[in-house]
Structure formats: structure tokens, C-alpha cells
C-alpha atoms as a PDB file:
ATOM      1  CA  UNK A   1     -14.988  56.397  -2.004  1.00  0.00           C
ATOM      2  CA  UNK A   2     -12.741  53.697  -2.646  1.00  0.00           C
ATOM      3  CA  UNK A   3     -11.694  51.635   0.612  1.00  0.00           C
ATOM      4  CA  UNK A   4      -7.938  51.442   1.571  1.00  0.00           C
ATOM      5  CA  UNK A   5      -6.639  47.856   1.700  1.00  0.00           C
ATOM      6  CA  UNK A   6      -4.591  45.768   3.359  1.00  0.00           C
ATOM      7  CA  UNK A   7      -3.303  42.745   1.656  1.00  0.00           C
ATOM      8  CA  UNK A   8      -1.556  39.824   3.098  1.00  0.00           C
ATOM      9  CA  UNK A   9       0.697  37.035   0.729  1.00  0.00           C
ATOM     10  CA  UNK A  10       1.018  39.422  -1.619  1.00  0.00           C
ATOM     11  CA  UNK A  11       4.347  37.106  -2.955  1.00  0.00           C
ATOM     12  CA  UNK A  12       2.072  34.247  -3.152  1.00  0.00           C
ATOM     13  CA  UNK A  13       0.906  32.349  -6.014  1.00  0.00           C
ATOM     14  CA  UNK A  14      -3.024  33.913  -5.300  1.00  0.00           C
ATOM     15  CA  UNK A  15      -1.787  37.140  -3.362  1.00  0.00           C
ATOM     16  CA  UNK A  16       0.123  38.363  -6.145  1.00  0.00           C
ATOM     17  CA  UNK A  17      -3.158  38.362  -8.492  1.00  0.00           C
ATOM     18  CA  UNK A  18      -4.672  40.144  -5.775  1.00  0.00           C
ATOM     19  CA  UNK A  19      -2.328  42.991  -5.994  1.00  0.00           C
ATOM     20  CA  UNK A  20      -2.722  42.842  -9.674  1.00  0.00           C
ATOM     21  CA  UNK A  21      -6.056  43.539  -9.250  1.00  0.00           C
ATOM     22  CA  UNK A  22      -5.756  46.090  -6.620  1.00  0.00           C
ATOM     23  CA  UNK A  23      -3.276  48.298  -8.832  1.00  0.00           C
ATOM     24  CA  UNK A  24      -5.510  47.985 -12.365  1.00  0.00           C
ATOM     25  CA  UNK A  25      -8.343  49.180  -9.652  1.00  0.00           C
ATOM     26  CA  UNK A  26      -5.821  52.171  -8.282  1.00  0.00           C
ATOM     27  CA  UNK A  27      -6.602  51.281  -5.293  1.00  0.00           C
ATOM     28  CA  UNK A  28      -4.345  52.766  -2.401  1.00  0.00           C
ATOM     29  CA  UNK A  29      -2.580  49.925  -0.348  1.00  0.00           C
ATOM     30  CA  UNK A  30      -0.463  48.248   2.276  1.00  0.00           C
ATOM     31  CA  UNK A  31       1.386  45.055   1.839  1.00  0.00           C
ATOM     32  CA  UNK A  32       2.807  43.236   5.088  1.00  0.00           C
ATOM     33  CA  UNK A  33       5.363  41.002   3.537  1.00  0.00           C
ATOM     34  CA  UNK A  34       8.098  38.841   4.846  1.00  0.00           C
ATOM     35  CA  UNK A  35      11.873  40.549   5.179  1.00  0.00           C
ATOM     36  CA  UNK A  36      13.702  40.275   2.032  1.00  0.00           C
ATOM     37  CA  UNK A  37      10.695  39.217  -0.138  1.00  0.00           C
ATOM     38  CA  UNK A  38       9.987  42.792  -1.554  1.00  0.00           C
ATOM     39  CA  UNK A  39      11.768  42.355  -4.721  1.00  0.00           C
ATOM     40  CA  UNK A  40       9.298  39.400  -5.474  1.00  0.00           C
ATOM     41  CA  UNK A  41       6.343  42.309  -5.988  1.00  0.00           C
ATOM     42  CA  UNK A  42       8.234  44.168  -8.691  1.00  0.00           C
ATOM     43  CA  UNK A  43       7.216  47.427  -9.672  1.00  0.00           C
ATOM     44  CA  UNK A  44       4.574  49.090  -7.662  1.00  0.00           C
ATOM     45  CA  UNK A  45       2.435  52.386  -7.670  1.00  0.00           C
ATOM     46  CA  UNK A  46       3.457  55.267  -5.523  1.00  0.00           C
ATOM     47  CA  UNK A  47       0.050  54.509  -3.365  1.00  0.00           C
ATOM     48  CA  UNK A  48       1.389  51.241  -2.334  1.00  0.00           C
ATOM     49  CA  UNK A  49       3.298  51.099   1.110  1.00  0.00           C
ATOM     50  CA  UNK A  50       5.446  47.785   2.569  1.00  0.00           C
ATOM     51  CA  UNK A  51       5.680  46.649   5.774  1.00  0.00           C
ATOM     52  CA  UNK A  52       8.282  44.024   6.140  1.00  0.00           C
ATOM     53  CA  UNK A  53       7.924  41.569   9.345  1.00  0.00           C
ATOM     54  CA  UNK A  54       9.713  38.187   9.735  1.00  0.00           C
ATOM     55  CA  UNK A  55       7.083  36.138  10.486  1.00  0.00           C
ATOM     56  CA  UNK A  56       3.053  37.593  10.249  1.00  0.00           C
ATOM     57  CA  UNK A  57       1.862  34.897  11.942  1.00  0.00           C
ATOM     58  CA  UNK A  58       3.797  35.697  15.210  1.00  0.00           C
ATOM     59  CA  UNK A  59       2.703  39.337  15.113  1.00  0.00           C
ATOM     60  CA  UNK A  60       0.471  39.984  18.213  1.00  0.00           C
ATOM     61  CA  UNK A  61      -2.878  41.765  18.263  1.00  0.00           C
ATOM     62  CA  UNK A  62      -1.630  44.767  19.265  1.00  0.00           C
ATOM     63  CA  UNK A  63       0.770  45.156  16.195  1.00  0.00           C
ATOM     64  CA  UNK A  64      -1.862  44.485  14.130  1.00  0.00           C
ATOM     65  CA  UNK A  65      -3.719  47.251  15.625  1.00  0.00           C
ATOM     66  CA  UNK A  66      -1.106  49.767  14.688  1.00  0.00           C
ATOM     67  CA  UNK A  67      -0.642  48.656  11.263  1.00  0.00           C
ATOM     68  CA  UNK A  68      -4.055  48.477  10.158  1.00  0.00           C
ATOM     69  CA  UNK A  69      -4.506  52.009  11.302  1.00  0.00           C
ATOM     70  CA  UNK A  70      -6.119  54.125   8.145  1.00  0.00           C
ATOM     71  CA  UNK A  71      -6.995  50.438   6.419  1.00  0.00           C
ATOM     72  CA  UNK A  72     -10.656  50.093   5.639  1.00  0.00           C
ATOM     73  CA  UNK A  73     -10.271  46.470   4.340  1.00  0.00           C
ATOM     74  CA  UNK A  74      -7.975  43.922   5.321  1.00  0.00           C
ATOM     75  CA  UNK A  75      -7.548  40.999   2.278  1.00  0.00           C
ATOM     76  CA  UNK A  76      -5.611  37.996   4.019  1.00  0.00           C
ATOM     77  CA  UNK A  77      -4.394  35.334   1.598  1.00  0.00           C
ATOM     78  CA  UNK A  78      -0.863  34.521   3.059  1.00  0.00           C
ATOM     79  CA  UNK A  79      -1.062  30.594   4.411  1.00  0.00           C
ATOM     80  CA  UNK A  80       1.388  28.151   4.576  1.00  0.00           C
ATOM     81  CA  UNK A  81       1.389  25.951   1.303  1.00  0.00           C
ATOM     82  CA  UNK A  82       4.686  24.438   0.404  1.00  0.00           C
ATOM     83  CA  UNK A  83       3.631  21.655  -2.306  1.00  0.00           C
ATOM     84  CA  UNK A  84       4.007  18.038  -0.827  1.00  0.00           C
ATOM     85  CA  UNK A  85       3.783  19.112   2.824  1.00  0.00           C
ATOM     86  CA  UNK A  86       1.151  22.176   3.208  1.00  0.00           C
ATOM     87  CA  UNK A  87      -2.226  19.706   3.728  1.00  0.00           C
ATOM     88  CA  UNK A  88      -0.384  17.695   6.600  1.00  0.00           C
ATOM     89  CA  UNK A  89       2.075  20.310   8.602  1.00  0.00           C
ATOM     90  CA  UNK A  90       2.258  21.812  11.373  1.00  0.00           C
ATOM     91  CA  UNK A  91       2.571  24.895  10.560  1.00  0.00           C
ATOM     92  CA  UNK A  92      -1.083  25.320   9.766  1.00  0.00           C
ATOM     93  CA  UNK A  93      -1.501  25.248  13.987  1.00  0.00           C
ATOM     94  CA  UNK A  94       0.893  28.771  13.262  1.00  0.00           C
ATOM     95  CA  UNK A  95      -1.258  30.361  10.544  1.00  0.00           C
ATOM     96  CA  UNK A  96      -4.420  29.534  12.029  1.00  0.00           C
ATOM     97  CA  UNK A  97      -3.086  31.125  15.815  1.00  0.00           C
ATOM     98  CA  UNK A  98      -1.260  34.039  13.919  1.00  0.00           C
ATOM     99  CA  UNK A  99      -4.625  34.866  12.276  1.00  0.00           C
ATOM    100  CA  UNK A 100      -6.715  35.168  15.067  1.00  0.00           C
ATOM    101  CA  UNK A 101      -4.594  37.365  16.802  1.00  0.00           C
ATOM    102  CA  UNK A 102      -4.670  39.462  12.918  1.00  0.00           C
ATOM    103  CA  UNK A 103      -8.181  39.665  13.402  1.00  0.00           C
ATOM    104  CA  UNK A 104      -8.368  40.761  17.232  1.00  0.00           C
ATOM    105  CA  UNK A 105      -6.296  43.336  15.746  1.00  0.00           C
ATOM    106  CA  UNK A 106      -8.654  44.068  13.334  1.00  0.00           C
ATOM    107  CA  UNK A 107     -11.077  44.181  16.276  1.00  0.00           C
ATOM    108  CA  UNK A 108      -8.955  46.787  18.039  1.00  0.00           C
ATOM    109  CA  UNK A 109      -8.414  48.935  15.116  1.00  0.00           C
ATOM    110  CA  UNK A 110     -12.067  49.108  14.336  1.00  0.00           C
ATOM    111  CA  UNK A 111     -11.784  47.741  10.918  1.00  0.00           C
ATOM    112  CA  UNK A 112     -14.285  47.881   8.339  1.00  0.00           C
ATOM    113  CA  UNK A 113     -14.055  44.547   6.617  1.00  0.00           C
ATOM    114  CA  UNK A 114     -12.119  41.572   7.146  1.00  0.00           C
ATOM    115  CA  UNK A 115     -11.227  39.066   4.220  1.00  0.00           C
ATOM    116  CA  UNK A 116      -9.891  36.079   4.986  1.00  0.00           C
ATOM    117  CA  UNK A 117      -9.219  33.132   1.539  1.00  0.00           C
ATOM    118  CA  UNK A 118      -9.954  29.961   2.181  1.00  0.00           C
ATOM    119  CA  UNK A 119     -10.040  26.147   1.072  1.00  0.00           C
ATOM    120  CA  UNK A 120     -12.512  24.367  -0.957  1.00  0.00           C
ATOM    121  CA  UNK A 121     -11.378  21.180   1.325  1.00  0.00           C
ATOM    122  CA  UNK A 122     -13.390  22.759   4.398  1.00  0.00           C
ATOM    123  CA  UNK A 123     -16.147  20.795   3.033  1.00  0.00           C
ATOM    124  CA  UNK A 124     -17.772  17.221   3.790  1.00  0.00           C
ATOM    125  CA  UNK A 125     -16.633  16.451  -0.096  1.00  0.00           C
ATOM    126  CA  UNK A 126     -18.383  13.687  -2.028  1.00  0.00           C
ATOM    127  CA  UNK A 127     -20.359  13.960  -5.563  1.00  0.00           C
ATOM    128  CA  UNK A 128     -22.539  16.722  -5.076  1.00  0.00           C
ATOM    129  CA  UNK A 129     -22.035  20.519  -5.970  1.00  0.00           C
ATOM    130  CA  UNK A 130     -20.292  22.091  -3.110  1.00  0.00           C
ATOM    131  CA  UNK A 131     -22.066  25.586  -2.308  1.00  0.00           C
ATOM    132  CA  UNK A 132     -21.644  28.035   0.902  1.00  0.00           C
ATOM    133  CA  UNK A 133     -24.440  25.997   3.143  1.00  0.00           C
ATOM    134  CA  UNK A 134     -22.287  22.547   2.523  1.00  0.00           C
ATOM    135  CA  UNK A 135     -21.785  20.863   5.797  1.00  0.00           C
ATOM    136  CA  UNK A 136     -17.520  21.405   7.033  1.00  0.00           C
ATOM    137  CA  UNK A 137     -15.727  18.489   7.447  1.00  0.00           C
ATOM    138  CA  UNK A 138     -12.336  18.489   6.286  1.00  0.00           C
ATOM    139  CA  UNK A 139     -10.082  15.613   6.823  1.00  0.00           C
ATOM    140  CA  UNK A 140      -6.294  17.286   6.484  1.00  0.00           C
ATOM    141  CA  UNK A 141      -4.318  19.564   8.845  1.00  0.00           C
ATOM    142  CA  UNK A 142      -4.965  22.206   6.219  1.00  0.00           C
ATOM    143  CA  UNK A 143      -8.476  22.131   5.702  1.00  0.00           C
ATOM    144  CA  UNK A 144      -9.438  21.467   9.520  1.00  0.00           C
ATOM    145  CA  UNK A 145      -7.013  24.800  10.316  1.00  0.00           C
ATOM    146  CA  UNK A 146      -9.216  26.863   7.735  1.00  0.00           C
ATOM    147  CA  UNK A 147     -12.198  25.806   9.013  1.00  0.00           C
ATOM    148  CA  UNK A 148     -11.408  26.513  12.267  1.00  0.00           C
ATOM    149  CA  UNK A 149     -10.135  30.117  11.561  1.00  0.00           C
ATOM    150  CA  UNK A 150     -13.815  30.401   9.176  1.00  0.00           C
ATOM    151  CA  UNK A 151     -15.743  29.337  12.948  1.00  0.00           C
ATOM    152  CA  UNK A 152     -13.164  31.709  14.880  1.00  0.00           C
ATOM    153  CA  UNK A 153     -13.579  34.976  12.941  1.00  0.00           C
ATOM    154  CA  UNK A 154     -17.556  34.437  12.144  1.00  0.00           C
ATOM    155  CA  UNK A 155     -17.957  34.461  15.970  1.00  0.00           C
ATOM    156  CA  UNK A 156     -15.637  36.962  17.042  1.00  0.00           C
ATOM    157  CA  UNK A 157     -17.068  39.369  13.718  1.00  0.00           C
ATOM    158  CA  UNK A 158     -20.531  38.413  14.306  1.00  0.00           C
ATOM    159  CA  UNK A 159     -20.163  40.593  17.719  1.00  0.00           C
ATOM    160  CA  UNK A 160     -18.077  43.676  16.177  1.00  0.00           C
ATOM    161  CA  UNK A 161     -19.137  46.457  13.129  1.00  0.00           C
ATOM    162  CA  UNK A 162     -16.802  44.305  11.107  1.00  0.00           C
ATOM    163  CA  UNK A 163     -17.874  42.647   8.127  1.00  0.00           C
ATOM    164  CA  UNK A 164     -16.514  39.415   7.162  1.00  0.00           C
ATOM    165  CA  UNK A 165     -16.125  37.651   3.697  1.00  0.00           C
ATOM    166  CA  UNK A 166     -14.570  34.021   3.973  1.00  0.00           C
ATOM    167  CA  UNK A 167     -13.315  32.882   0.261  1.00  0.00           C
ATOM    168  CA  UNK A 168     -13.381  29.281  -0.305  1.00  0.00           C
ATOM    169  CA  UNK A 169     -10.557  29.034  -3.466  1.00  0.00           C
ATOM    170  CA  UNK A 170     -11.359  25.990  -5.408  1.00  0.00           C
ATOM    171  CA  UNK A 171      -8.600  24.709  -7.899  1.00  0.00           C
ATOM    172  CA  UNK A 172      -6.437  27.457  -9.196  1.00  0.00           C
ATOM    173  CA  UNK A 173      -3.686  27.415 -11.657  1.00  0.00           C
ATOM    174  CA  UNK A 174      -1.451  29.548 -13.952  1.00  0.00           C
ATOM    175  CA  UNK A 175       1.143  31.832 -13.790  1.00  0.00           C
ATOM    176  CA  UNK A 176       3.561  31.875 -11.090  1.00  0.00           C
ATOM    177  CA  UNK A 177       2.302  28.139  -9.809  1.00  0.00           C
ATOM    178  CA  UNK A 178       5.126  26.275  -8.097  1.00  0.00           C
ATOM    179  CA  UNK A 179       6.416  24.188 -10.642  1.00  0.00           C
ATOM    180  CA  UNK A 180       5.942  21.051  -8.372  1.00  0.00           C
ATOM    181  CA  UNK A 181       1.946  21.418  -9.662  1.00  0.00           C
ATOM    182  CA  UNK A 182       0.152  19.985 -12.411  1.00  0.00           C
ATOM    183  CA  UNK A 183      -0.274  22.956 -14.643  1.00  0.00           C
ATOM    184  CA  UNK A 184       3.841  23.795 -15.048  1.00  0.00           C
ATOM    185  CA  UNK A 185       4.429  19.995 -15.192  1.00  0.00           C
ATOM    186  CA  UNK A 186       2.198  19.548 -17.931  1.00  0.00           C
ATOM    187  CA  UNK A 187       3.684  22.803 -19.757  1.00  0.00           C
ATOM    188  CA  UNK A 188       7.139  21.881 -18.918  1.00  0.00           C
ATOM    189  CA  UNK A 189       7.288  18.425 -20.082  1.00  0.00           C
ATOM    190  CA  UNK A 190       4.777  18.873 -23.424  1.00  0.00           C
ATOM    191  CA  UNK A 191       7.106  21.793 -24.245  1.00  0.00           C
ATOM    192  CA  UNK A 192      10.521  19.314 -24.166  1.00  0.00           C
ATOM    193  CA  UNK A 193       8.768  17.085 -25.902  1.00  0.00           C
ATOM    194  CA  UNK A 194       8.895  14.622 -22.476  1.00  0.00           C
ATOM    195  CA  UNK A 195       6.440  11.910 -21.564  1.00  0.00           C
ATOM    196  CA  UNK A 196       3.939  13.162 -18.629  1.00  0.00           C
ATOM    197  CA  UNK A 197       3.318  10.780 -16.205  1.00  0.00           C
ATOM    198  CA  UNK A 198       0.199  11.254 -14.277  1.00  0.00           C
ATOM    199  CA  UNK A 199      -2.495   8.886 -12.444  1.00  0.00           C
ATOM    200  CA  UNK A 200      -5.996   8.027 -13.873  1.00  0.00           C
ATOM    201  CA  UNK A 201      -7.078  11.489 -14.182  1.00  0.00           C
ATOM    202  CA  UNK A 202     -10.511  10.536 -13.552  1.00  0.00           C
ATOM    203  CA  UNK A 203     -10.748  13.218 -10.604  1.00  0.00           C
ATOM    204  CA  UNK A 204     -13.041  15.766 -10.964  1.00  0.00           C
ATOM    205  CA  UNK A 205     -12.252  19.718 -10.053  1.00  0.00           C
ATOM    206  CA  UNK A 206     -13.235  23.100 -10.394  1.00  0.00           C
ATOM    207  CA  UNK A 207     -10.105  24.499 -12.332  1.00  0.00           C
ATOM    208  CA  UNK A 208     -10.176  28.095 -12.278  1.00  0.00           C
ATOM    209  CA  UNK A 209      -7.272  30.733 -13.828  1.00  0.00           C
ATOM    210  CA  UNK A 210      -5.390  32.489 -10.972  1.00  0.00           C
ATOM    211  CA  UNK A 211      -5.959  35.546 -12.387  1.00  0.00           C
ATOM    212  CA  UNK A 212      -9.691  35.324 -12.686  1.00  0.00           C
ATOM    213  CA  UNK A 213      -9.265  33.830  -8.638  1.00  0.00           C
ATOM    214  CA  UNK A 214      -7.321  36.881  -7.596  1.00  0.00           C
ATOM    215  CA  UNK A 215      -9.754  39.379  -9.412  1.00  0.00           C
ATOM    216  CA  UNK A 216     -13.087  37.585  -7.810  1.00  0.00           C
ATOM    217  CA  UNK A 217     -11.646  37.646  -4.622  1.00  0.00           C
ATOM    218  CA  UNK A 218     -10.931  41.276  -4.946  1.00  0.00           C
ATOM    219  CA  UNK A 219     -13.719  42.231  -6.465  1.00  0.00           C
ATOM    220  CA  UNK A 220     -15.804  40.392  -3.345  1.00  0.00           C
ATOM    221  CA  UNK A 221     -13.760  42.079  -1.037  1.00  0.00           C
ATOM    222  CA  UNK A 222     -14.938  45.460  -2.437  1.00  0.00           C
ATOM    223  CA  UNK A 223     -18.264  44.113  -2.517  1.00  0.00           C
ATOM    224  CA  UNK A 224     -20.944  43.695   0.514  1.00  0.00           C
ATOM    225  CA  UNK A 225     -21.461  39.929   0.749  1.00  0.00           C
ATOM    226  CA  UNK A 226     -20.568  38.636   4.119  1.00  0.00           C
ATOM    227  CA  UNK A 227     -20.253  34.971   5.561  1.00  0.00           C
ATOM    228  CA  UNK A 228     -18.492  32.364   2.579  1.00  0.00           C
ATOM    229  CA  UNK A 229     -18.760  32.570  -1.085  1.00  0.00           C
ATOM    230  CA  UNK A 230     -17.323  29.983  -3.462  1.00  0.00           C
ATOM    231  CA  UNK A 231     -14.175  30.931  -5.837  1.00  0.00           C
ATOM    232  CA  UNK A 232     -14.670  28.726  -8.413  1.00  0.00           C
ATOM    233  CA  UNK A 233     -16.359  28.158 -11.734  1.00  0.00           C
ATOM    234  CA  UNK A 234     -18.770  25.820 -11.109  1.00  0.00           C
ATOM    235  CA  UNK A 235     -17.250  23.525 -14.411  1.00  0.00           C
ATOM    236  CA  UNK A 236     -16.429  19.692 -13.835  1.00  0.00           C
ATOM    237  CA  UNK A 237     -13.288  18.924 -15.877  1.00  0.00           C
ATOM    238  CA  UNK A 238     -11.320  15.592 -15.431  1.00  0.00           C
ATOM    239  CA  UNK A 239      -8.050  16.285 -14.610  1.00  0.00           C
ATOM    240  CA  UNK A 240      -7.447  13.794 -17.774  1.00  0.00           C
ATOM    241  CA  UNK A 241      -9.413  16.791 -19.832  1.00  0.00           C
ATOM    242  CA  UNK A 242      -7.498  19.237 -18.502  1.00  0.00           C
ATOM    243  CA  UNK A 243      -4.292  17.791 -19.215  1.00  0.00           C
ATOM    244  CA  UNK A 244      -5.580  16.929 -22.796  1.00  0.00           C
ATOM    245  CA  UNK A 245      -6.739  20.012 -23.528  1.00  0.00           C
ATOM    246  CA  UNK A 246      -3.125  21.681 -22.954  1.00  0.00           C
ATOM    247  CA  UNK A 247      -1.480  18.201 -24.913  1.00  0.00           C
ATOM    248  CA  UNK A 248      -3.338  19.450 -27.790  1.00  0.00           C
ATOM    249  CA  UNK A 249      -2.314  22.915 -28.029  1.00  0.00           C
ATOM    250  CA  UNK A 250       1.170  21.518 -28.611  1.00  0.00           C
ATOM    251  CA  UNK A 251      -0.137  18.687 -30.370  1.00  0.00           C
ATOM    252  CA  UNK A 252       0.922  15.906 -28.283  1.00  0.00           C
ATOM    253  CA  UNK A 253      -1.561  13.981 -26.651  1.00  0.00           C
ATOM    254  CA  UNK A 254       0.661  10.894 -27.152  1.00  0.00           C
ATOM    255  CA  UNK A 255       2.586  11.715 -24.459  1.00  0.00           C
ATOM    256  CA  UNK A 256      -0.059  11.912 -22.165  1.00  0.00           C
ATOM    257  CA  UNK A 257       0.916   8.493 -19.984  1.00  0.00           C
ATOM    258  CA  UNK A 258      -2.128   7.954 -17.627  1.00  0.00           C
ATOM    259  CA  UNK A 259      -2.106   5.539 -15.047  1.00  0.00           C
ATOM    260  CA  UNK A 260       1.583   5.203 -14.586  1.00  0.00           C
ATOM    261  CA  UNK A 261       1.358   7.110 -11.300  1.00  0.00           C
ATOM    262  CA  UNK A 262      -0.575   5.442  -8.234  1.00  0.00           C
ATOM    263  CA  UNK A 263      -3.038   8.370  -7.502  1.00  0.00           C
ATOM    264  CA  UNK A 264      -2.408   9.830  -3.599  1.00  0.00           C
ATOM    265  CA  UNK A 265      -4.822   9.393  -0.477  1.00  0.00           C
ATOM    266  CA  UNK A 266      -5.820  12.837  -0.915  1.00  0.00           C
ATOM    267  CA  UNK A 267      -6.972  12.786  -4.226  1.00  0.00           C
ATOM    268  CA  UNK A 268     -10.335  13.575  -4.064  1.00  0.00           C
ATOM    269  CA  UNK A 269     -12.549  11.960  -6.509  1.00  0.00           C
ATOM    270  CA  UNK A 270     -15.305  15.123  -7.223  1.00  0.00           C
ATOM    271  CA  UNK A 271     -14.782  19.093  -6.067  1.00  0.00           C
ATOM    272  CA  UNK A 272     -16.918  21.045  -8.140  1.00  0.00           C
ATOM    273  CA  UNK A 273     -18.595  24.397  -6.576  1.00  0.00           C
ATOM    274  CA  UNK A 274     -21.021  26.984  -6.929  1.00  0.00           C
ATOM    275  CA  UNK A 275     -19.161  30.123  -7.617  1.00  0.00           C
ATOM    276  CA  UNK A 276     -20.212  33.395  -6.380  1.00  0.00           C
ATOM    277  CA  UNK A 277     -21.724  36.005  -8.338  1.00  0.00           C
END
């Protein structure tokens, strides 16, 4: 029998290619969304219901209780992750608190499984392949908040009937990306005809589609694994590559312009994971 789910960010740049993936699945749902942010779903199946709050990550335990009443599996990819100020704020102190208190919710309603997305920047990064054992030692606001919610739910799980799946989402892109990212930069200026600007490119990442994200994280929440799994492809590219690559299917590489950007603190030189299944 197929599981009722709960999904979380379902407006988000991954959460919405969750829900894709739930409705091609038919798959019988609850979305907790933000007030006023409905119309951002579009269209959805007659087994889909909405639960508008103001602010998720203020809701306490015991409102998480009642709404997750009837859920089988809870999929929980909303985060804070405005471009330019997500891997230092705040506000990941909120989302990490405001999840915890999701989960002893989860606790309370006796859920079945709890999946919970996280960030290839957990890990201690440097030029190997990053895979599920890789030591955690993440050096941003951002990361450190993930990893502490990954250590918070294993423990509090590991004592319950809940199952728990932690995603670590390596470097996603495509449709609906905030156009302050690489991908809709590149596409944006190559299809004006403007010069790109962009650093040395000689970082390495694990680019994966956002669509092929959302379904692998659905399709491992459905699954049986437990613990952390990689969502990834487990491809080096250059971020030079991948910007080529797109230059050329509008056939200007010439305006390519690498090194006129000073590359930021936090660009990594290698991420590269095992993926999952």
C-alpha cells in the first residue's frame, strides 16, 4: 500500500520536484506551506490537501502532532536558502530549532518515517569522494545547522519505531533556480548575447538536474534505507565545463570571460559524492 506523505518546501526550488514526483507517483498528500504561497504549487490532484501556517519553523511539537495525523511519511525539504545570505544567517539557528520540535512531533504522532534533505557541506570536504561514512565537519552556519539537526534526529529516531533517511543534496540546478545562481545566469546572459563573467571555474562539483534530485529523494523516501545517502551523481565537472557545455549549445563560448570574478571564501575547490542507489 502506498504510504501517505507529508511534504515540507513544497514552493521551493527542490520541494517543488518533490511534489512533481509525488503526483506522477499518485501518491495521496499533505503540503504545510507558508500563508499566501499556495498559488506558487499550481494545479494539484484532488488527493492533495494544504495546510497554510506563517512560519513552520515556529510550529510546536504538539501541532505537529495533529497535523501529521494519518501521514505515514513525513518528506522535509523546506530550509532557509536565500542566495548570498543562506550559508551565514541566522536563521539557520530557526530551521534547525523548528525542526526538532517537527520531529518530536513526529515522535508523538507515531510516524512511520521521517525524511529530512540535507547538505553536501556537512562534510570534512577536501579531494576525496565524499560518501555517507565521511567524517562531518562543516565550516558555515548552514552546514553546521544541518549537521546538527542529522545528530539530533538520528538520536532521538534511533530510540522510536521511526525510520529515518537523511538526504545529503549535492549541487542541483534547473528549473525554477533563483536567478541569482549559476545555471539562469549562464542561460540568461548566453541567450542576450551578454558576456558572462565568472571566476576560474576550476572548482569541482557534483552537478545534478533538480528534477532527477527531487525524484531520488522521493523515490528514497519510499524506499527502506535509513541513516544518510548521497543525492548526487558521483560526476566531477569543472564549473568551467559546465558553463562550456551550455556556451556551446548556443554557440558562444567566446563569451565565456573566466577569471574576471575573484572566486568567494566559500568556494570549495572539490565536492564530488557517491550517490545512492
Amino acid at each position: 500500500m502506498t504510504p501517505r506523505v507529508l511534504i515540507t518546501g513544497a514552493t521551493g526550488f527542490v520541494g517543488r520536484q518533490i511534489l512533481a514526483a509525488c503526483i506522477a507517483r499518485n501518491v495521496s498528500m499533505r503540503l504545510v506551506v507558508r500563508a499566501g504561497w499556495q498559488e506558487k504549487l499550481g494545479d494539484l490532484p484532488e488527493t492533495c490537501e494544504i495546510v497554510e501556517v506563517e512560519d513552520m519553523f515556529a510550529q510546536s511539537a504538539e501541532w505537529w502532532a495533529e497535523h501529521l495525523a494519518g501521514i505515514d511519511t513525513l518528506i522535509h525539504s523546506a530550509w532557509y536558502t536565500e542566495p548570498g545570505k543562506y550559508l551565514t544567517s541566522p536563521k539557520n539557528t530557526d530551521c534547525l530549532i523548528g525542526t526538532l520540535e517537527m520531529a518530536r512531533g513526529a515522535v508523538q504522532a507515531e510516524l512511520h518515517r521521517f525524511v529530512g534533505v540535507g547538505t553536501c557541506i556537512e562534510y570534512q570536504l577536501g579531494p576525496k569522494i565524499l560518501t555517507p561514512d565521511t567524517v562531518l565537519a562543516p565550516s558555515t552556519p548552514y552546514g553546521q545547522a544541518k549537521a546538527a539537526a542529522f545528530y539530533a534526529l538520528s538520536g532521538l529516531f534511533g530510540e522510536t519505531k521511526t525510520d529515518f533517511l537523511w538526504c545529503r543534496l549535492f549541487q542541483p540546478y534547473g528549473e525554477g533556480e533563483h536567478s541569482q545562481r549559476l545555471y539562469p545566469y549562464l542561460h540568461s546572459c548566453l541567450s542576450q548575447g551578454k558576456t558572462v563573467t565568472l571566476g576560474s571555474g576550476r572548482e569541482v562539483r557534483d552537478f545534478i538536474d533538480v528534477k532527477t534530485a527531487g525524484a531520488n529523494i522521493f523515490d528514497a523516501a519510499l524506499g527502506k534505507d535509513v541513516g544518510a545517502i548521497n543525492i548526487c551523481t558521483g560526476i566531477p565537472k569543472s564549473v568551467r565545463e559546465f558553463a562550456t557545455e551550455i556556451a556551446e549549445t548556443y554557440g558562444r563560448s567566446d563569451l565565456l570571460k573566466f577569471g574576471t570574478l575573484d572566486n568567494s571564501a566559500s568556494d570549495w575547490d572539490y565536492i564530488v559524492g557517491q550517490p545512492w542507489a
